[in-house]
C-alpha atoms as a PDB file:
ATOM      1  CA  UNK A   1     -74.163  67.830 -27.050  1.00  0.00           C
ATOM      2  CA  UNK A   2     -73.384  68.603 -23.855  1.00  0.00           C
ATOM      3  CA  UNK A   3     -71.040  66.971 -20.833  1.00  0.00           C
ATOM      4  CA  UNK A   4     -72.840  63.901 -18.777  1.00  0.00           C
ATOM      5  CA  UNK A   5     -69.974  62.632 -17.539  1.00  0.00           C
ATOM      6  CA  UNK A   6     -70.456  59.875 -14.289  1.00  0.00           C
ATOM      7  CA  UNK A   7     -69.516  62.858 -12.271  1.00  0.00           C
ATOM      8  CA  UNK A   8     -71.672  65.047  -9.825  1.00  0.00           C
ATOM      9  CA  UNK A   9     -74.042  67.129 -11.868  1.00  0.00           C
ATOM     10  CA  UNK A  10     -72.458  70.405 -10.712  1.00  0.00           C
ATOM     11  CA  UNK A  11     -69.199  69.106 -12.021  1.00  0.00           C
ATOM     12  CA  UNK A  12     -71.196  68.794 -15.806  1.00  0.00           C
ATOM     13  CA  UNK A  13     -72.690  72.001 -15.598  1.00  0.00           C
ATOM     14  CA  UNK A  14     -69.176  74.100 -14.895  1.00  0.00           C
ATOM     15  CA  UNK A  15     -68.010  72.318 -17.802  1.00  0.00           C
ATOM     16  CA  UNK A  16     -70.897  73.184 -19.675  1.00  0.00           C
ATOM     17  CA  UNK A  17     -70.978  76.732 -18.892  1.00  0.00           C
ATOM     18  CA  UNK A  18     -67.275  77.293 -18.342  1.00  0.00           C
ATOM     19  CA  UNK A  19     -64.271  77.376 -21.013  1.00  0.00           C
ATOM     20  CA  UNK A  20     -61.814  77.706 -18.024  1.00  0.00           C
ATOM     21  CA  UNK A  21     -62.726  74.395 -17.073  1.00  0.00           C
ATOM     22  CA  UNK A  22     -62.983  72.574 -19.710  1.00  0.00           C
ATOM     23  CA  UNK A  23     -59.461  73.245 -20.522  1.00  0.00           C
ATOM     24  CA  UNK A  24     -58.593  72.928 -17.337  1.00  0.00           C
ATOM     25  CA  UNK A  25     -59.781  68.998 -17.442  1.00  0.00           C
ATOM     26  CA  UNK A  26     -58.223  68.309 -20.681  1.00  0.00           C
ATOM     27  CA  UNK A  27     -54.912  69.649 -18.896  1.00  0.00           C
ATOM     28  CA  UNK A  28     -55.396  67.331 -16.423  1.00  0.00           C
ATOM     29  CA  UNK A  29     -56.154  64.483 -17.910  1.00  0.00           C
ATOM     30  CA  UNK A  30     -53.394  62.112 -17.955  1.00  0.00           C
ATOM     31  CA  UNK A  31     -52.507  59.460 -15.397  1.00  0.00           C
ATOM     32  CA  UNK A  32     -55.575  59.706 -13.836  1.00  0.00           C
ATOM     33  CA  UNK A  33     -59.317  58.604 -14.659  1.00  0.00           C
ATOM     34  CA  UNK A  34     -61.085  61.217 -17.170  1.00  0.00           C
ATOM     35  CA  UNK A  35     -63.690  61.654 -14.605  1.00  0.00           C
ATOM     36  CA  UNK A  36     -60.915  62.612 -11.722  1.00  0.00           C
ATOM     37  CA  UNK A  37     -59.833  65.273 -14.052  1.00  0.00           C
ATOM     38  CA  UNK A  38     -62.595  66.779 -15.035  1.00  0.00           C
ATOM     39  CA  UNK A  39     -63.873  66.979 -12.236  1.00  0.00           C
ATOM     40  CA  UNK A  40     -60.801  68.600 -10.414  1.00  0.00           C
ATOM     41  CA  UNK A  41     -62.200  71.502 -11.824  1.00  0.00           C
ATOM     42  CA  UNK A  42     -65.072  71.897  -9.690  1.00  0.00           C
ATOM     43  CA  UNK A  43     -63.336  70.839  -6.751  1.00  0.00           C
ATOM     44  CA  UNK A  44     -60.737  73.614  -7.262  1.00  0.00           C
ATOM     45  CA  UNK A  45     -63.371  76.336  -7.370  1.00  0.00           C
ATOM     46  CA  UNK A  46     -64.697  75.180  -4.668  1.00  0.00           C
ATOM     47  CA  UNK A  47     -62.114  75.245  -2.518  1.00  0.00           C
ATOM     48  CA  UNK A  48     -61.068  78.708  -3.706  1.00  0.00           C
ATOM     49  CA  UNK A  49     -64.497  79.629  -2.886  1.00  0.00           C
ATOM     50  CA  UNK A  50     -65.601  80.867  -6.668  1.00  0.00           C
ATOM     51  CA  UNK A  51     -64.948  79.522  -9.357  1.00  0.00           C
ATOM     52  CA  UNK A  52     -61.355  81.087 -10.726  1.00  0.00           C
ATOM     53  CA  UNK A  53     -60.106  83.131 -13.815  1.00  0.00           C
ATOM     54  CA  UNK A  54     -57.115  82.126 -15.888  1.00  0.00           C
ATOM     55  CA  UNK A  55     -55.588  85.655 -14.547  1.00  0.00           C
ATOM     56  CA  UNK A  56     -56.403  84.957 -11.137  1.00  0.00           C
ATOM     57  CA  UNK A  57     -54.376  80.905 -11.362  1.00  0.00           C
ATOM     58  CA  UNK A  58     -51.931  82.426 -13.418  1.00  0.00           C
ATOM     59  CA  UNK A  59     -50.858  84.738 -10.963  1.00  0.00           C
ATOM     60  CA  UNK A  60     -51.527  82.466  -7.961  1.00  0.00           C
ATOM     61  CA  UNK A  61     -48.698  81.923  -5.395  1.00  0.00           C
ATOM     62  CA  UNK A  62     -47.240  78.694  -6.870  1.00  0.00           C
ATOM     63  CA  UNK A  63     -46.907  77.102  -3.507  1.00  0.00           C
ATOM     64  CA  UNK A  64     -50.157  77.747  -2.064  1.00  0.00           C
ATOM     65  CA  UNK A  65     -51.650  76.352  -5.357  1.00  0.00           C
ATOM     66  CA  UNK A  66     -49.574  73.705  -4.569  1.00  0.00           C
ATOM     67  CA  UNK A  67     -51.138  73.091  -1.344  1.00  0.00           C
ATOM     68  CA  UNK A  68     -54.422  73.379  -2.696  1.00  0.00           C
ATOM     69  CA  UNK A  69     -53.897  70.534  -5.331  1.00  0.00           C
ATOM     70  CA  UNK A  70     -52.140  68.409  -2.622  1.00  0.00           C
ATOM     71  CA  UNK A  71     -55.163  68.548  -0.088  1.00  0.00           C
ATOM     72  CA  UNK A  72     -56.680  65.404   0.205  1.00  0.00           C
ATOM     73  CA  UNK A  73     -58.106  64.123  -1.947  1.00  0.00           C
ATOM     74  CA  UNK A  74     -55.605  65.652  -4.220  1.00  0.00           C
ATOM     75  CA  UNK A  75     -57.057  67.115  -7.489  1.00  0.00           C
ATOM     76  CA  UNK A  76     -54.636  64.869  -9.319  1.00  0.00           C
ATOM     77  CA  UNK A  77     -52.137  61.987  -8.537  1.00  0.00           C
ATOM     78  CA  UNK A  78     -49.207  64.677  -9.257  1.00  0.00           C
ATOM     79  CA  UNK A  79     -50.245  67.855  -7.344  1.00  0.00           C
ATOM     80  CA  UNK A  80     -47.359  69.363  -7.226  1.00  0.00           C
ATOM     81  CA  UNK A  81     -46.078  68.815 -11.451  1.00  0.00           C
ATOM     82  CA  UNK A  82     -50.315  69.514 -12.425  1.00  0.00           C
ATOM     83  CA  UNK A  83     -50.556  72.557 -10.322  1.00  0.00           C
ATOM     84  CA  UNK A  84     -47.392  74.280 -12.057  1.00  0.00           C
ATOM     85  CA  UNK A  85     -48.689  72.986 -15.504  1.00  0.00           C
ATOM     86  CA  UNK A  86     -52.584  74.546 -14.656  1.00  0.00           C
ATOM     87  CA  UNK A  87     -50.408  77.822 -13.782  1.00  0.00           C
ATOM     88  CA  UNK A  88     -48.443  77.496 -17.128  1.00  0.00           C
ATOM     89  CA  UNK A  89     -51.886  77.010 -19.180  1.00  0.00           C
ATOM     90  CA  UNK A  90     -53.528  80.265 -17.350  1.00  0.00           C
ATOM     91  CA  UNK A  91     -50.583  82.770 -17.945  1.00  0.00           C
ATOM     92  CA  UNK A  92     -50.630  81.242 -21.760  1.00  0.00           C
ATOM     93  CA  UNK A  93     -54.076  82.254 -21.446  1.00  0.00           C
ATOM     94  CA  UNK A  94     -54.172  85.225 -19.837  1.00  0.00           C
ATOM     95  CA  UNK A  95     -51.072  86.795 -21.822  1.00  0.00           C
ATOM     96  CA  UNK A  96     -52.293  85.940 -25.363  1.00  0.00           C
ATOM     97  CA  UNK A  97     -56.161  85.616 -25.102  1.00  0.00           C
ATOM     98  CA  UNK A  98     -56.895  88.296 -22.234  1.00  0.00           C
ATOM     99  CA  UNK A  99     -57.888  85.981 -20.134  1.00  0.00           C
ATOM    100  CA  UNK A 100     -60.505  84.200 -22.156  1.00  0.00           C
ATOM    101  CA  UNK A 101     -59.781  80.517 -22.483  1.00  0.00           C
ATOM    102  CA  UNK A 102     -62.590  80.310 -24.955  1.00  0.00           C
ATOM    103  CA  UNK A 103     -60.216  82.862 -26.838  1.00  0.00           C
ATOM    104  CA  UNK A 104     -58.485  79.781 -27.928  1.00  0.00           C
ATOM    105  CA  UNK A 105     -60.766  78.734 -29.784  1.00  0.00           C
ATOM    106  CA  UNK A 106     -62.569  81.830 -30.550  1.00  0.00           C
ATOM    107  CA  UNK A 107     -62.436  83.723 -34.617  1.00  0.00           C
ATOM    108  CA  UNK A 108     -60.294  80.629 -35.352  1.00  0.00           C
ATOM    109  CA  UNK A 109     -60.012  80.731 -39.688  1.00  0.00           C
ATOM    110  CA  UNK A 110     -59.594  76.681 -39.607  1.00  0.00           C
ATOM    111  CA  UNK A 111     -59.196  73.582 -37.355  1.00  0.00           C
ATOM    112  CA  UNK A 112     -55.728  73.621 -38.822  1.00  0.00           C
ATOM    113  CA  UNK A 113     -55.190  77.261 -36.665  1.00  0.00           C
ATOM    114  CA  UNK A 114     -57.469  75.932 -33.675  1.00  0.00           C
ATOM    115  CA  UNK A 115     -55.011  72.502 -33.814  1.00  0.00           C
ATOM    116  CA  UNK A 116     -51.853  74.985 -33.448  1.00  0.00           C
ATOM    117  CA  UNK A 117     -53.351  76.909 -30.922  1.00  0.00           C
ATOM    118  CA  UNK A 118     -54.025  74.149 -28.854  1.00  0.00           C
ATOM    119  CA  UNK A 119     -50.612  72.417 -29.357  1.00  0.00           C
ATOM    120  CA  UNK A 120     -48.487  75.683 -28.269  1.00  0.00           C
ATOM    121  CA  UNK A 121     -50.014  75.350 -24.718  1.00  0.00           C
ATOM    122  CA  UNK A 122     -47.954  74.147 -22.125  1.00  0.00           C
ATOM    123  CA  UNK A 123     -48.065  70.314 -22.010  1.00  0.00           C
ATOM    124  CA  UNK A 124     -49.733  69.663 -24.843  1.00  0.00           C
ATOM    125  CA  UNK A 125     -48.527  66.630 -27.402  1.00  0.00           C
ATOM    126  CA  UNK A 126     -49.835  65.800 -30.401  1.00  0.00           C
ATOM    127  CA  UNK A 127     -52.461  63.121 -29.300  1.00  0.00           C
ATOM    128  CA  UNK A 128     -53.775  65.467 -25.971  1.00  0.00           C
ATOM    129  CA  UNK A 129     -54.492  68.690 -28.866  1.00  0.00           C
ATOM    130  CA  UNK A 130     -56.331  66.301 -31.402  1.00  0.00           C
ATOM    131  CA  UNK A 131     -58.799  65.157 -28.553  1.00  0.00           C
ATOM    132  CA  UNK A 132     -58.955  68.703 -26.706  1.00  0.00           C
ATOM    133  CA  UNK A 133     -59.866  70.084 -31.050  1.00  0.00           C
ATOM    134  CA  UNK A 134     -62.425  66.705 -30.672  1.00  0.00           C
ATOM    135  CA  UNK A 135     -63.631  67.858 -27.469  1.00  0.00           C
ATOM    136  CA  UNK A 136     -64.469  71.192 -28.658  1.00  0.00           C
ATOM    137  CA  UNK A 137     -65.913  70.370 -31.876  1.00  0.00           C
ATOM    138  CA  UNK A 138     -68.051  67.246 -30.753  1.00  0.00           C
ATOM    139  CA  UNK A 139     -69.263  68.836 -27.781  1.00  0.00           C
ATOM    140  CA  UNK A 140     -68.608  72.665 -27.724  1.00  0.00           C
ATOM    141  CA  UNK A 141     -69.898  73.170 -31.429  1.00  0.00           C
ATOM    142  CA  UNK A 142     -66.562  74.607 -32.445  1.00  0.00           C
ATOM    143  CA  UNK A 143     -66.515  73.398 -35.996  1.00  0.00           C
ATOM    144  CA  UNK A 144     -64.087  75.613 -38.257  1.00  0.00           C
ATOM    145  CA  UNK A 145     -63.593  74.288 -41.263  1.00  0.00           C
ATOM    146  CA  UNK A 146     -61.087  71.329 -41.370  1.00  0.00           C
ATOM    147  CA  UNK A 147     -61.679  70.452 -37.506  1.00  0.00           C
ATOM    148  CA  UNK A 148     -62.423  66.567 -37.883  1.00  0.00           C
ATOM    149  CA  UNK A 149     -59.343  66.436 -39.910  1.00  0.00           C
ATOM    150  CA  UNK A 150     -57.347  68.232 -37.062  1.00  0.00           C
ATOM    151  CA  UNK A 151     -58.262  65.857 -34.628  1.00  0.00           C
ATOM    152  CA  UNK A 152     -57.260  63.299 -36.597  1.00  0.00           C
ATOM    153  CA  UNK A 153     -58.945  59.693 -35.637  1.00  0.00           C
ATOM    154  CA  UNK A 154     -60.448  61.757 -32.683  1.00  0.00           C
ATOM    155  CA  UNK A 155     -62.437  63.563 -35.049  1.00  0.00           C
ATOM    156  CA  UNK A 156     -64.294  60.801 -36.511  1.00  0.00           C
ATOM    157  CA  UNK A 157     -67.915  60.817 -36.193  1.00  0.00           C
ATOM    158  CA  UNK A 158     -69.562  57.862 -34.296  1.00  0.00           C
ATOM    159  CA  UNK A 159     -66.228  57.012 -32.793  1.00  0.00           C
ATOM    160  CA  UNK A 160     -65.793  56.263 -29.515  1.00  0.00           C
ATOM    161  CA  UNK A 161     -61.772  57.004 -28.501  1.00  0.00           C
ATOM    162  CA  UNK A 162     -61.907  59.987 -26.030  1.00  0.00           C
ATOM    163  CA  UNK A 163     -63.483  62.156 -23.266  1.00  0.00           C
ATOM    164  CA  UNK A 164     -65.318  63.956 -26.344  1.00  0.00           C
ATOM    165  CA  UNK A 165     -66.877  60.734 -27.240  1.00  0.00           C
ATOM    166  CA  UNK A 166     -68.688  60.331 -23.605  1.00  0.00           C
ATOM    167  CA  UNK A 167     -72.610  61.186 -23.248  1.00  0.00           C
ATOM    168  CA  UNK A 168     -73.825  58.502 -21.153  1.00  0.00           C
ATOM    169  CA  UNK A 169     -72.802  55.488 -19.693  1.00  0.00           C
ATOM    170  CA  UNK A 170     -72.872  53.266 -22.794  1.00  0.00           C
ATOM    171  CA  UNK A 171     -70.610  55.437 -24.524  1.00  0.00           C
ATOM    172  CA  UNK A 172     -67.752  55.928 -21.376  1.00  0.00           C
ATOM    173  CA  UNK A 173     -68.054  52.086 -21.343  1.00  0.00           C
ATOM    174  CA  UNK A 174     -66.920  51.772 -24.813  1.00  0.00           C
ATOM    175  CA  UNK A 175     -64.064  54.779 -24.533  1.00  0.00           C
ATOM    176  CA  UNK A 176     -62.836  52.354 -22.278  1.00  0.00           C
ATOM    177  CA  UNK A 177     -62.681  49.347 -24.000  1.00  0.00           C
ATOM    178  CA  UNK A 178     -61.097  51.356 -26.838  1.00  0.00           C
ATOM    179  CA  UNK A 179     -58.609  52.469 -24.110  1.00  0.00           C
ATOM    180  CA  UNK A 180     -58.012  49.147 -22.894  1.00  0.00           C
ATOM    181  CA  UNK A 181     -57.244  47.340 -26.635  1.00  0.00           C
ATOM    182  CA  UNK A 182     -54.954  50.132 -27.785  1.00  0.00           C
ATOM    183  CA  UNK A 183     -52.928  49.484 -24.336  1.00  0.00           C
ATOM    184  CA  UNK A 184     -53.007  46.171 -24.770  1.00  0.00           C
ATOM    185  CA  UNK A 185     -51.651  46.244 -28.640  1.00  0.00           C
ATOM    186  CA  UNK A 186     -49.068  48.556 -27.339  1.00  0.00           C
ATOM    187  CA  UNK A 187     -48.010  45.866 -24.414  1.00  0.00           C
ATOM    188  CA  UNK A 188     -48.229  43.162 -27.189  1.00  0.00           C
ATOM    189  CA  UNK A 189     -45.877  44.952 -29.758  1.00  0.00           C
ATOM    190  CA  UNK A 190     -43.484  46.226 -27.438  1.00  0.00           C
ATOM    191  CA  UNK A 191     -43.073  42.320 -26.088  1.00  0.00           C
ATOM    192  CA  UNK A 192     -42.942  41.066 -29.741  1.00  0.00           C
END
């Protein structure tokens, strides 16, 4: 499998060739649509120019990274918070896995260790690792032993919950139904 988001095909092929950004869109992805933030990769390279290392955002001047995120459009409703959190992610990055986001996932013994990996970055809960160790083994091939467990009901195969589920249109449409009922049960049971 590969990305096909509804996104501009050079958007899908960063993702497809680039760890960097692939994390970079899971980071992003929350309180905006999944195709916003994965494509704010794309967008960020190319208004660097080239398409960035983890080093190289890590040690970015925080304000003018800023300013990049908050040029219109903005890569993300919250430039300013996303921008410090894409900086946080990099230096995790660069300090522990030389710079190699796909060092995160890389020699891993078990989706239990590529779970805790995940989880230790900067921003990430619970729900936001399972679907990032989803991601990666539905789409990436990154299949330790134990990795459909790790990402718990993300995991499942032939479910259709996350951005790991998406390969066409058919199958974003029915993320977002899923999307939309487990809202709606949550608006229902906080009311009841």
């Amino acid at each position: 499998m590969t990305f096909s988001l509804p996104v501009p095909p050079e958007a899908n092929d960063l993702l497809n060739r680039d760890p960097l950004a692939v994390t970079l869109g899971i980071v992003l992805d929350q309180q905006i649509t999944l195709e916003k933030a994965f494509t704010s990769p794309w967008v960020l390279a190319q208004r660097l120019g080239h398409e960035p290392t983890a080093a190289e955002l890590a040690d970015f001047d925080p304000e003018a990274l800023v300013a990049i995120f908050s040029e219109p459009p903005a890569l993300h409703r919250f430039p300013k918070a996303m921008a410090a959190r894409v900086q946080e992610v990099c230096r995790v990055i660069a300090d522990e896995y030389e710079g190699d986001a796909a060092g995160l996932w890389r020699g891993v013994a078990d989706g239990a260790e590529l779970y805790r990996r995940i989880f230790a970055l900067p921003g990430f809960g619970r729900q936001k690792a399972q679907i990032f160790v989803a991601l990666l083994g539905k789409l990436y091939d990154v299949r330790p032993d134990g990795w459909r467990e790790a990402a718990g009901g993300y995991g499942e195969e032939g479910s259709h919950k996350s951005v790991a589920d998406i390969v066409d249109a058919a199958s974003l449409a029915q993320v977002r139904a899923y999307k939309k009922q487990v809202k709606a049960e949550a608006k229902a049971a906080k009311e009841a």
